[in-house]
N, C-alpha and C. Protein backbone atom coordinates (compact mmCIF):
# COMPACT_ATOMS: atom_id res chain seq x y z
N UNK A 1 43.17 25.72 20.46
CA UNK A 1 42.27 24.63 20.21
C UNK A 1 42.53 23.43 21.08
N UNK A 2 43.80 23.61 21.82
CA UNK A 2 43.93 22.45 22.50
C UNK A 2 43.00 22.11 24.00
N UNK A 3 42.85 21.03 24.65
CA UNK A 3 42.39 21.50 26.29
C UNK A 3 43.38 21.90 27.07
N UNK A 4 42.86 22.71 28.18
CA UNK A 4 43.76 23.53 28.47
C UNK A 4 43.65 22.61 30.44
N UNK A 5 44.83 21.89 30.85
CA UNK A 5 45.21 21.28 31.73
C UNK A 5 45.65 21.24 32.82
N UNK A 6 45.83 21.97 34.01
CA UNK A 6 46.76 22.31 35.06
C UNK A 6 47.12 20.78 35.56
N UNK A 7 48.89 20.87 35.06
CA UNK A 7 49.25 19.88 36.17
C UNK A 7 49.91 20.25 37.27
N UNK A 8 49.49 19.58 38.31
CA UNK A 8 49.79 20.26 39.41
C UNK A 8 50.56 19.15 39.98
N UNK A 9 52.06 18.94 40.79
CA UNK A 9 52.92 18.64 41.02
C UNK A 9 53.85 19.36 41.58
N UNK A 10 54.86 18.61 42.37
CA UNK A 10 55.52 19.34 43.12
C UNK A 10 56.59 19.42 42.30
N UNK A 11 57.75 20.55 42.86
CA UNK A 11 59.06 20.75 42.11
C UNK A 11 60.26 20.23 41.88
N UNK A 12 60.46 18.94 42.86
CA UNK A 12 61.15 17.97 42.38
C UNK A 12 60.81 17.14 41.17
N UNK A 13 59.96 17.04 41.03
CA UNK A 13 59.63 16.55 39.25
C UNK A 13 59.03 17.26 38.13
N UNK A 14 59.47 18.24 38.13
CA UNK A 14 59.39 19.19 37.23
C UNK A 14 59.71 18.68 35.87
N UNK A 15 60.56 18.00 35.50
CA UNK A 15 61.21 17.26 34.47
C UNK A 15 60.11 16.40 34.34
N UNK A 16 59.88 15.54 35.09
CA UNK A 16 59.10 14.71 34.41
C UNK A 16 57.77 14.78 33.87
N UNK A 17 57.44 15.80 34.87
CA UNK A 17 56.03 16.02 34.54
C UNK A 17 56.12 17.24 33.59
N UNK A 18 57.00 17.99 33.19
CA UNK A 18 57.01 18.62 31.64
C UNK A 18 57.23 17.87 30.51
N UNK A 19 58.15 16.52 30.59
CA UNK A 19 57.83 15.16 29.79
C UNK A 19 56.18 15.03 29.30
N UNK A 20 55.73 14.33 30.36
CA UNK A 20 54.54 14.05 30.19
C UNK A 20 53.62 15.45 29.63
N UNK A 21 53.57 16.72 29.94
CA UNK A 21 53.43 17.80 29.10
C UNK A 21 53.40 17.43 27.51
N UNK A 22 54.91 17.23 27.20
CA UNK A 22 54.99 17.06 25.34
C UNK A 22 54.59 16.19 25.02
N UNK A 23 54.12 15.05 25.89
CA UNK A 23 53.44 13.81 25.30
C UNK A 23 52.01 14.53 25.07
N UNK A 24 51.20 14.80 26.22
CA UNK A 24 49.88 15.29 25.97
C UNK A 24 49.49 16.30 24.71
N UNK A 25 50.76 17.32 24.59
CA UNK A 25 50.61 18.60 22.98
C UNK A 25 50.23 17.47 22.17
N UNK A 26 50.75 16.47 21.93
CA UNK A 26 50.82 15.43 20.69
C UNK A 26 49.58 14.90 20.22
N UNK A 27 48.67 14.78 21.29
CA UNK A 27 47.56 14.35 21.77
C UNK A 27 46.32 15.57 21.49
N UNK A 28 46.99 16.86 21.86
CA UNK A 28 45.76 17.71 21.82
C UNK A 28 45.45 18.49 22.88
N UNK A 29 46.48 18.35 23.75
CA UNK A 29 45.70 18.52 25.33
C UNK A 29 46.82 19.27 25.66
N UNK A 30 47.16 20.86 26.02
CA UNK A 30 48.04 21.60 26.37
C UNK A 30 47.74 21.34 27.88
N UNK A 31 49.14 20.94 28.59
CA UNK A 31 49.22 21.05 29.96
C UNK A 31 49.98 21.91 30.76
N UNK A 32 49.63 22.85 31.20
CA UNK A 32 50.34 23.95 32.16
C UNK A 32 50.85 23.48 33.20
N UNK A 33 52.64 23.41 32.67
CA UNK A 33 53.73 22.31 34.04
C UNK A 33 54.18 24.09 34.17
N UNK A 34 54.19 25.11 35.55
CA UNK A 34 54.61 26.14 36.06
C UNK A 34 56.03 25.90 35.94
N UNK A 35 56.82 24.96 35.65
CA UNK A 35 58.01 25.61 35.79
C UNK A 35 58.54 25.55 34.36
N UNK A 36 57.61 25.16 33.44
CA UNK A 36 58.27 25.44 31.85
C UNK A 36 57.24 26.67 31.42
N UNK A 37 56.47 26.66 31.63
CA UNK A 37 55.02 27.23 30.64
C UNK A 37 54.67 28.96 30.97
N UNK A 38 55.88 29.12 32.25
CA UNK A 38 55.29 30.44 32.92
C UNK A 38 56.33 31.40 31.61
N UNK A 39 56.43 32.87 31.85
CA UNK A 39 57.37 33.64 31.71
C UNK A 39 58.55 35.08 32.45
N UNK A 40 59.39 34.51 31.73
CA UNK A 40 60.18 35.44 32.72
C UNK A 40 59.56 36.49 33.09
N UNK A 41 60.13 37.64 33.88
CA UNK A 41 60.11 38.77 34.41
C UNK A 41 58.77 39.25 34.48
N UNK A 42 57.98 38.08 34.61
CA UNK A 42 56.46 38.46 34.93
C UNK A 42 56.22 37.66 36.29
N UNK A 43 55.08 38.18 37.01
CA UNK A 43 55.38 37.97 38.41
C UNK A 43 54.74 35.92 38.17
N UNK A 44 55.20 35.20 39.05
CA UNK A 44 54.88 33.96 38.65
C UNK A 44 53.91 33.47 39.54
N UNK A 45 53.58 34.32 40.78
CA UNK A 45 51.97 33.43 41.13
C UNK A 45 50.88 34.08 40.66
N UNK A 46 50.51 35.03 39.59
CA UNK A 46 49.71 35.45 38.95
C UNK A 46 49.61 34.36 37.69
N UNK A 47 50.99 34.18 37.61
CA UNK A 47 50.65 33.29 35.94
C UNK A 47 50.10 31.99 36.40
N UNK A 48 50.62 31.51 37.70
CA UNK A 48 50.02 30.38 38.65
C UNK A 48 48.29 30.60 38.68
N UNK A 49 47.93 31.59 39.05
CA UNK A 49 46.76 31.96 39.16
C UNK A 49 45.64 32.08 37.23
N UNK A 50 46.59 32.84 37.07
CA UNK A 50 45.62 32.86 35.49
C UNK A 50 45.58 31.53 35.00
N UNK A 51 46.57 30.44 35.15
CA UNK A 51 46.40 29.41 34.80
C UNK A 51 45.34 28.42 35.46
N UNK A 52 44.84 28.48 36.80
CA UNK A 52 43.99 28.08 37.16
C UNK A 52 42.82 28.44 37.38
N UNK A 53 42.66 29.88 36.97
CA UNK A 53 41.07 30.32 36.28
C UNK A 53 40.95 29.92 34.94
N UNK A 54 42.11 29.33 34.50
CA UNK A 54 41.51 29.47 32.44
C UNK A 54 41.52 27.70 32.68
N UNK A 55 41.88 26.84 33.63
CA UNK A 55 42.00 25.69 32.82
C UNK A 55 41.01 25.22 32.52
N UNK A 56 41.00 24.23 32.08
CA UNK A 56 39.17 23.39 31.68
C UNK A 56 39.17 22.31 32.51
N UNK A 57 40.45 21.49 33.22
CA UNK A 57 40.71 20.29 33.99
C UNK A 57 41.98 20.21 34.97
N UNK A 58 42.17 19.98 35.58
CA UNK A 58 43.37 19.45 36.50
C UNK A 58 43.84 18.09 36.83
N UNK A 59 44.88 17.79 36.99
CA UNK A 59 45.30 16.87 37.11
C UNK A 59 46.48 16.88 37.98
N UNK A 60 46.43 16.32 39.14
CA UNK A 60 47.32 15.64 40.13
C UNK A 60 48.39 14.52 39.65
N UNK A 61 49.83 14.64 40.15
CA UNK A 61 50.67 14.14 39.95
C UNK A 61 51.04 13.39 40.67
N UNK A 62 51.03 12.74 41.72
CA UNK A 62 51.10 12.61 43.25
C UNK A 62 52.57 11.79 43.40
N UNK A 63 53.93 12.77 44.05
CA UNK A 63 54.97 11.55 44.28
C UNK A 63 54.74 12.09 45.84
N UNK A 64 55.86 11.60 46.46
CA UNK A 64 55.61 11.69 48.07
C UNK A 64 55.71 12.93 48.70
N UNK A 65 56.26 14.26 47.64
CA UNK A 65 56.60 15.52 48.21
C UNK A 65 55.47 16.27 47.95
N UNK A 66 54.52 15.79 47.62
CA UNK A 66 53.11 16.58 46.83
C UNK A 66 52.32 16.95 48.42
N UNK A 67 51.95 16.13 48.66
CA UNK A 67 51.19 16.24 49.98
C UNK A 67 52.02 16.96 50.91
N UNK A 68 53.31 17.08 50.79
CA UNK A 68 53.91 18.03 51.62
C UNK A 68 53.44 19.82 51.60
N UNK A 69 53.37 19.49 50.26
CA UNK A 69 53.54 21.06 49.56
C UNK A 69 52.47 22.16 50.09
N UNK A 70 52.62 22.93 50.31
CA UNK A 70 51.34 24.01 50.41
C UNK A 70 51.00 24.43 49.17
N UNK A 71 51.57 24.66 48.52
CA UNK A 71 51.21 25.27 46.80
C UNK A 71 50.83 24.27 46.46
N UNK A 72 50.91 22.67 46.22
CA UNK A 72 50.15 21.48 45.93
C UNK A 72 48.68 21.96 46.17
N UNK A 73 48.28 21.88 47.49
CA UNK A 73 47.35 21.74 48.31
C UNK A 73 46.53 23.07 47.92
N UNK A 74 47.05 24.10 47.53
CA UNK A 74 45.98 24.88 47.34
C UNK A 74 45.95 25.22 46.37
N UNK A 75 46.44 24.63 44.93
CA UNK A 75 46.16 24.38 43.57
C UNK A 75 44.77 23.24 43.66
N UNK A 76 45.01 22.17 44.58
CA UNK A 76 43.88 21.21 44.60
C UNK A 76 42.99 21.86 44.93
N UNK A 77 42.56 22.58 45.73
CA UNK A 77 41.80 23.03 46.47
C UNK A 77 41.00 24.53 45.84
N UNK A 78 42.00 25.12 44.99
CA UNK A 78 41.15 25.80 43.82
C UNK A 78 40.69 25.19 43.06
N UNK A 79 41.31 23.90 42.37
CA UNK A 79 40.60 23.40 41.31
C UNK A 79 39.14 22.35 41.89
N UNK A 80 39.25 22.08 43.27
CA UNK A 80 37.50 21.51 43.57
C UNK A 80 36.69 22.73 43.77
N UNK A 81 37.40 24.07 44.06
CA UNK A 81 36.32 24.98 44.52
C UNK A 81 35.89 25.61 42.86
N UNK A 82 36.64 25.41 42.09
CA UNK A 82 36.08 25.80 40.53
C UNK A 82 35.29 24.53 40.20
N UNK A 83 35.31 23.27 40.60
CA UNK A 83 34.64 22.38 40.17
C UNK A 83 34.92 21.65 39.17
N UNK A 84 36.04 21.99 38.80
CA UNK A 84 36.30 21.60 36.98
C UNK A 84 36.89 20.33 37.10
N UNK A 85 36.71 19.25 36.24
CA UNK A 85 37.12 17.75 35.91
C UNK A 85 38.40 17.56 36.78
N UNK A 86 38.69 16.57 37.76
CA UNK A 86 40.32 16.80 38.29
C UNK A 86 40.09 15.24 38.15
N UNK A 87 41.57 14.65 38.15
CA UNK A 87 41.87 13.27 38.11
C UNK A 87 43.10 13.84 38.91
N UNK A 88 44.00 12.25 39.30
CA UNK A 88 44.96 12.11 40.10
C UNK A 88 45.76 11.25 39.13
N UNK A 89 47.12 10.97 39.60
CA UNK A 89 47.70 9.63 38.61
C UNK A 89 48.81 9.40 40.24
N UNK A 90 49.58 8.13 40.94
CA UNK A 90 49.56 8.26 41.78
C UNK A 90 50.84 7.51 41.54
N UNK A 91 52.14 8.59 41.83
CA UNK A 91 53.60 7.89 41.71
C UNK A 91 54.56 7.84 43.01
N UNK A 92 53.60 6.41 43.31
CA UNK A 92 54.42 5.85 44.69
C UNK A 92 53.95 6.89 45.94
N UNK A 93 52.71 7.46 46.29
CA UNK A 93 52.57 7.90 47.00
C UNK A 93 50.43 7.97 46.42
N UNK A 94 50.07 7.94 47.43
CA UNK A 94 48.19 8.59 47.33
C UNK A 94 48.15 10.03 47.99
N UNK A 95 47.28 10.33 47.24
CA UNK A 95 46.62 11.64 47.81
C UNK A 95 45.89 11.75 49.26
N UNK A 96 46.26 13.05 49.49
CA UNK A 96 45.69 12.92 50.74
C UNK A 96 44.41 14.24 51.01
N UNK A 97 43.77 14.21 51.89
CA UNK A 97 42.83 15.35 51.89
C UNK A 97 41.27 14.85 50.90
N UNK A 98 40.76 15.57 50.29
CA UNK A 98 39.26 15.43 49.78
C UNK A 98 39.54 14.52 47.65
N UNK A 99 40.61 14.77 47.87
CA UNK A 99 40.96 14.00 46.48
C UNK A 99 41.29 12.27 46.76
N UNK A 100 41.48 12.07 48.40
CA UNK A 100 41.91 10.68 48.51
C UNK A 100 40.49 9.65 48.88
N UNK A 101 38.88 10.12 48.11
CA UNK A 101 38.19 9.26 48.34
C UNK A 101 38.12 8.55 47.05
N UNK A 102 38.70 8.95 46.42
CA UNK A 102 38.44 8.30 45.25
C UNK A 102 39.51 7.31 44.37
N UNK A 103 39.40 6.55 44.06
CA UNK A 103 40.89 5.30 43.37
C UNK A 103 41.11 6.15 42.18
N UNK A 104 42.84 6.08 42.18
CA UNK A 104 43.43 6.47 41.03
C UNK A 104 44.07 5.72 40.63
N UNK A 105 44.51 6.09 39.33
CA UNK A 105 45.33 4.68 38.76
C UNK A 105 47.22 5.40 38.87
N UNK A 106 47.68 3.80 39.03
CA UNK A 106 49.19 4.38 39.58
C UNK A 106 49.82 4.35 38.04
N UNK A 107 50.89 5.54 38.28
CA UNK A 107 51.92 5.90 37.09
C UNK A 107 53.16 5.36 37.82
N UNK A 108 53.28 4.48 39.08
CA UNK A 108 54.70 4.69 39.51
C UNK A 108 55.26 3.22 38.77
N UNK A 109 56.38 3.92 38.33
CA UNK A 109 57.43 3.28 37.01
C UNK A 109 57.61 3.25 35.90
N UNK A 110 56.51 3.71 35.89
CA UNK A 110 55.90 4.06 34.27
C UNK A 110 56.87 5.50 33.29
N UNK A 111 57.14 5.59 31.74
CA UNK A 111 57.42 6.34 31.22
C UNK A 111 55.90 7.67 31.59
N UNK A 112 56.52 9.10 30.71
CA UNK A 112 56.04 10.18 30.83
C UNK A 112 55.08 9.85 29.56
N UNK A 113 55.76 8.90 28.86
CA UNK A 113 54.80 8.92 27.72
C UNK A 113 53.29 7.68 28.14
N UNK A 114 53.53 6.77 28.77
CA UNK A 114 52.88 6.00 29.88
C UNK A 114 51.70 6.84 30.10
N UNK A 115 52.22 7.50 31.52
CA UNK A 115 51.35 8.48 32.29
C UNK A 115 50.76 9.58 31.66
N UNK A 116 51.42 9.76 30.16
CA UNK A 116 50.83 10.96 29.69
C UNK A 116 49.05 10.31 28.85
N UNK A 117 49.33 8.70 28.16
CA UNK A 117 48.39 7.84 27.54
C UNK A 117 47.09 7.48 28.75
N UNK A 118 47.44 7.59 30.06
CA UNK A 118 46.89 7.51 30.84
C UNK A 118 45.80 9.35 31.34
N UNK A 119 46.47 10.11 31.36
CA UNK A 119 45.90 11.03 31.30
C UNK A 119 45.05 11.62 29.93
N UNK A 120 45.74 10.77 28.75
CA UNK A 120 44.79 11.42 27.58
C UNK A 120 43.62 10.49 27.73
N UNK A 121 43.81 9.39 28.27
CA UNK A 121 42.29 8.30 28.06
C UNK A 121 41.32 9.02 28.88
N UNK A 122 41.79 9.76 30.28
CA UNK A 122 40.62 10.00 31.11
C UNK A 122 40.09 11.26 30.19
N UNK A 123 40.48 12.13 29.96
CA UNK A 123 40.58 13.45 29.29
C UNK A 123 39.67 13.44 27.74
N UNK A 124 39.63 12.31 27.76
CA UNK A 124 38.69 12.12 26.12
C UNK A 124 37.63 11.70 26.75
N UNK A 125 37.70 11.20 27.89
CA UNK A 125 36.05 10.78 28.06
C UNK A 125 35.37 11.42 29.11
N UNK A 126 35.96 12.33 29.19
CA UNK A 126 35.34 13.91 29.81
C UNK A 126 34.20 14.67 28.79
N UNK A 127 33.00 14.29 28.88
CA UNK A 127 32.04 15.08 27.67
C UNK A 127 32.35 16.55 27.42
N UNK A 128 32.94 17.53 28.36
CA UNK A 128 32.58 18.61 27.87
C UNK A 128 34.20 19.07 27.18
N UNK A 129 34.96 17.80 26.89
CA UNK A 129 36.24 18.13 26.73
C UNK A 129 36.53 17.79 25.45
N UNK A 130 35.55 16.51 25.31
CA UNK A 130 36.35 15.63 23.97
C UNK A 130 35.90 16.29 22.51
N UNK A 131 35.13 17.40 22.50
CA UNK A 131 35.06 18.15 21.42
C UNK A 131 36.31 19.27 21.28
N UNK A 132 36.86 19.73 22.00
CA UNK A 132 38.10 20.68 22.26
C UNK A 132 39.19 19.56 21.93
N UNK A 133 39.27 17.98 22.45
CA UNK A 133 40.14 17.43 22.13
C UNK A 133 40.77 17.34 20.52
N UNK A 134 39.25 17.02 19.84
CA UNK A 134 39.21 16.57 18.89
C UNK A 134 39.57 18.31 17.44
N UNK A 135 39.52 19.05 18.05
CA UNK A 135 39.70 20.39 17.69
C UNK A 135 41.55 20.38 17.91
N UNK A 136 42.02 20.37 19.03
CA UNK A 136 43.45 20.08 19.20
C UNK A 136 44.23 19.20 17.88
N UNK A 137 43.96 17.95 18.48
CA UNK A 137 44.38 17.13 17.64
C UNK A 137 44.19 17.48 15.78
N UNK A 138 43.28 17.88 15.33
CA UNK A 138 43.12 18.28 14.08
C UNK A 138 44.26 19.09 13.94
N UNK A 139 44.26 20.22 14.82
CA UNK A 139 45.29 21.54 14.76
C UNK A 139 46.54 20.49 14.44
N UNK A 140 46.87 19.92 15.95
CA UNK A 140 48.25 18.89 15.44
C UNK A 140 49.04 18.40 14.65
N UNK A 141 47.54 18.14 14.16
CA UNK A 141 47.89 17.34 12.44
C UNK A 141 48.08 18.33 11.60
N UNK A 142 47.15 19.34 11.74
CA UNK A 142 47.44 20.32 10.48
C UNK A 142 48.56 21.20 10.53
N UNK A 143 49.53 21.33 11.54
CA UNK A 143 50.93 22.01 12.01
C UNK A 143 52.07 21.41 12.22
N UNK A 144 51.45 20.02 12.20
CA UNK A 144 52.99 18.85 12.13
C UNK A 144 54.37 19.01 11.42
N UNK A 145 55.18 19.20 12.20
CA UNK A 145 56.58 19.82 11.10
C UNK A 145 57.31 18.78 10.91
N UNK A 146 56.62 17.42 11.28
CA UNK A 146 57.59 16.27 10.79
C UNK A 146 56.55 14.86 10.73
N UNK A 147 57.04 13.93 10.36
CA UNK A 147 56.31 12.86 9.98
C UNK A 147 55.95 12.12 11.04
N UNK A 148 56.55 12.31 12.20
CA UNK A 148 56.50 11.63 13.70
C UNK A 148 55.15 11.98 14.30
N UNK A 149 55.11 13.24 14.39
CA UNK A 149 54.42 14.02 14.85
C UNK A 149 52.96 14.12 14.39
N UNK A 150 52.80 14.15 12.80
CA UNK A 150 51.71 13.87 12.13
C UNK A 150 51.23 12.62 12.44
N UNK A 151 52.13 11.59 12.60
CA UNK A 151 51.34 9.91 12.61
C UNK A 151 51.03 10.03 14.28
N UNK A 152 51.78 10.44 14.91
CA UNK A 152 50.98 10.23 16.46
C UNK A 152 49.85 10.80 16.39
N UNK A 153 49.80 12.14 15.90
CA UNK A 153 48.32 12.90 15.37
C UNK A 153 47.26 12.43 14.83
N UNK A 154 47.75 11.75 14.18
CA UNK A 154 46.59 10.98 12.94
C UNK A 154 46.60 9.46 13.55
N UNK A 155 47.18 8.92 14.67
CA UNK A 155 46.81 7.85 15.24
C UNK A 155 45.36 7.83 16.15
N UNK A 156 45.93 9.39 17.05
CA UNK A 156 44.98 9.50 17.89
C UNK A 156 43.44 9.96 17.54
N UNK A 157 43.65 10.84 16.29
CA UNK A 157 42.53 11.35 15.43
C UNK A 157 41.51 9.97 15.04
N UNK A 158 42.26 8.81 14.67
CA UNK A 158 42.08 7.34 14.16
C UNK A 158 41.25 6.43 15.48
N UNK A 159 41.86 6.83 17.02
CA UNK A 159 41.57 6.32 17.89
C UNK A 159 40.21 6.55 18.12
N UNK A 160 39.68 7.82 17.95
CA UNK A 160 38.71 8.92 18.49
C UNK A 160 37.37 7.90 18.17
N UNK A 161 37.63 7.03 16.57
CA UNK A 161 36.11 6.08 16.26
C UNK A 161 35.59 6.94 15.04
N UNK A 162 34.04 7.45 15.23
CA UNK A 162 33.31 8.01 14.74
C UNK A 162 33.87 9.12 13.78
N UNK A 163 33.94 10.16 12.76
CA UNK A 163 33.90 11.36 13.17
C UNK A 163 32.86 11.77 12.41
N UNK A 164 32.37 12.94 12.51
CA UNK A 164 31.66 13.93 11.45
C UNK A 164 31.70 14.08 10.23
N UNK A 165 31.01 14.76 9.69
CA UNK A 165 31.64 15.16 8.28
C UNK A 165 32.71 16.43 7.95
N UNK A 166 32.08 17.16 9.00
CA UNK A 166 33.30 17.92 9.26
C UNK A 166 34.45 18.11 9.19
N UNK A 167 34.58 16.92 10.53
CA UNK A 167 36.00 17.10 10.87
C UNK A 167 36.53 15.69 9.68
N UNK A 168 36.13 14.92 8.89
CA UNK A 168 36.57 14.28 7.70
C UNK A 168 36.79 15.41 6.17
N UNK A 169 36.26 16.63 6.22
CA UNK A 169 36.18 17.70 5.65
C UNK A 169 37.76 18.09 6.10
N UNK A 170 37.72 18.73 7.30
CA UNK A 170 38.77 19.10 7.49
C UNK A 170 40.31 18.37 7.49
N UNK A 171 40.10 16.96 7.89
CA UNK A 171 41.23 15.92 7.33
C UNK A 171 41.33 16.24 6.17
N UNK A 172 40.48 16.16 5.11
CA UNK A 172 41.26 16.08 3.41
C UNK A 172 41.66 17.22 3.16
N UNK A 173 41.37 18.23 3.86
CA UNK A 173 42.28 19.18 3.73
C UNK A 173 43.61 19.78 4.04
N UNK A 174 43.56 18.89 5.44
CA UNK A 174 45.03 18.79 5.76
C UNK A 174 45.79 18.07 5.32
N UNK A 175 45.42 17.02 4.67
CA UNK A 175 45.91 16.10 3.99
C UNK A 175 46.84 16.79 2.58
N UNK A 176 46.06 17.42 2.50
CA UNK A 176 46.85 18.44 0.59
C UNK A 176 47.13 19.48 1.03
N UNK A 177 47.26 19.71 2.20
CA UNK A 177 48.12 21.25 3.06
C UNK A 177 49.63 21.02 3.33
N UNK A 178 49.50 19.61 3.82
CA UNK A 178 50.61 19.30 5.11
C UNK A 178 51.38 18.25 3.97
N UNK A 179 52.40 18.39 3.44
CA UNK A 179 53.60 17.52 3.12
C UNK A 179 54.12 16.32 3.92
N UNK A 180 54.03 16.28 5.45
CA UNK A 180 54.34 15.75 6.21
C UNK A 180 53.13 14.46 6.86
N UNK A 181 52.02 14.68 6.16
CA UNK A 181 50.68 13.77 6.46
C UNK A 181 50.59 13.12 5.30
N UNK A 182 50.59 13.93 4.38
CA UNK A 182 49.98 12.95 2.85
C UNK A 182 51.55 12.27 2.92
């Protein structure tokens, strides 16, 4: 139920940008960082590959080794030829090639949890996304195994404005499910 995210980044920040990963689950928004998300003894540019036919969005990481990369460059370059939603976030370095006509907003200095609030804002106001968001986040809430976890859930659920009757249906139910919400 979550959206499904390719971040694409180079391998010196692998750490951070799997940071910013667990910030986004919290949120609703599963992000595929290749060097946590793949699995062993399965070949790993296929899982590279299945991950960038299934995502729904991409997102660029940009530090100064990105533009070096060839695997950067042709993760970007699948995700404009699929067409699907891409943003940039830009740490101490810009993009270069067909992603650098456009202004991104900079993450450089910023926490993972920062850059991750920054990627959930663009990501909700993606129309064909923020119904999958809002499907995530419910899940969140309704699987929360601790009280932390539920209130970031039920913050962002809170942020969203509006909802349905539905998905206010489905709150009171998680509400008398989950120990950790009520």
């Amino acid at each position: 139920g979550y959206v499904r995210l390719f971040l694409s980044h180079s391998a010196q920040h692998k750490t951070f940008v799997g940071e910013v990963a667990d910030e986004l689950a919290v949120m609703g928004v599963h992000g595929f960082v290749a060097h946590d998300t793949m699995e062993y003894s399965k070949p790993w540019q296929e899982q590279i590959e299945r991950a960038l036919r299934s995502m729904q969005a991409f997102v660029t990481i940009i530090h100064h080794e990105f533009n070096g990369s060839a695997w950067c460059n042709q993760e970007v370059g699948w995700a404009l030829g699929r067409r699907v939603p891409n943003f940039a976030v830009r740490m101490g370095a810009d993009p270069s090639g067909f992603p650098s006509r456009d202004q991104w907003p900079s993450g450089h200095g910023q926490s993972a949890k920062q850059v991750a609030a920054t990627i959930y804002g663009w990501v909700a106001k993606v129309p064909e996304l923020g119904g999958t968001i809002t499907d995530g986040l419910l899940e969140g809430l309704t699987t929360a195994g601790n009280y932390y976890d539920a209130e970031a859930a039920a913050n962002r659920i809170a942020a969203l404005g509006t909802l349905d009757e539905q998905t206010w249906a489905r709150l009171d139910a998680t509400y008398w499910a989950n120990d950790q919400v009520y």
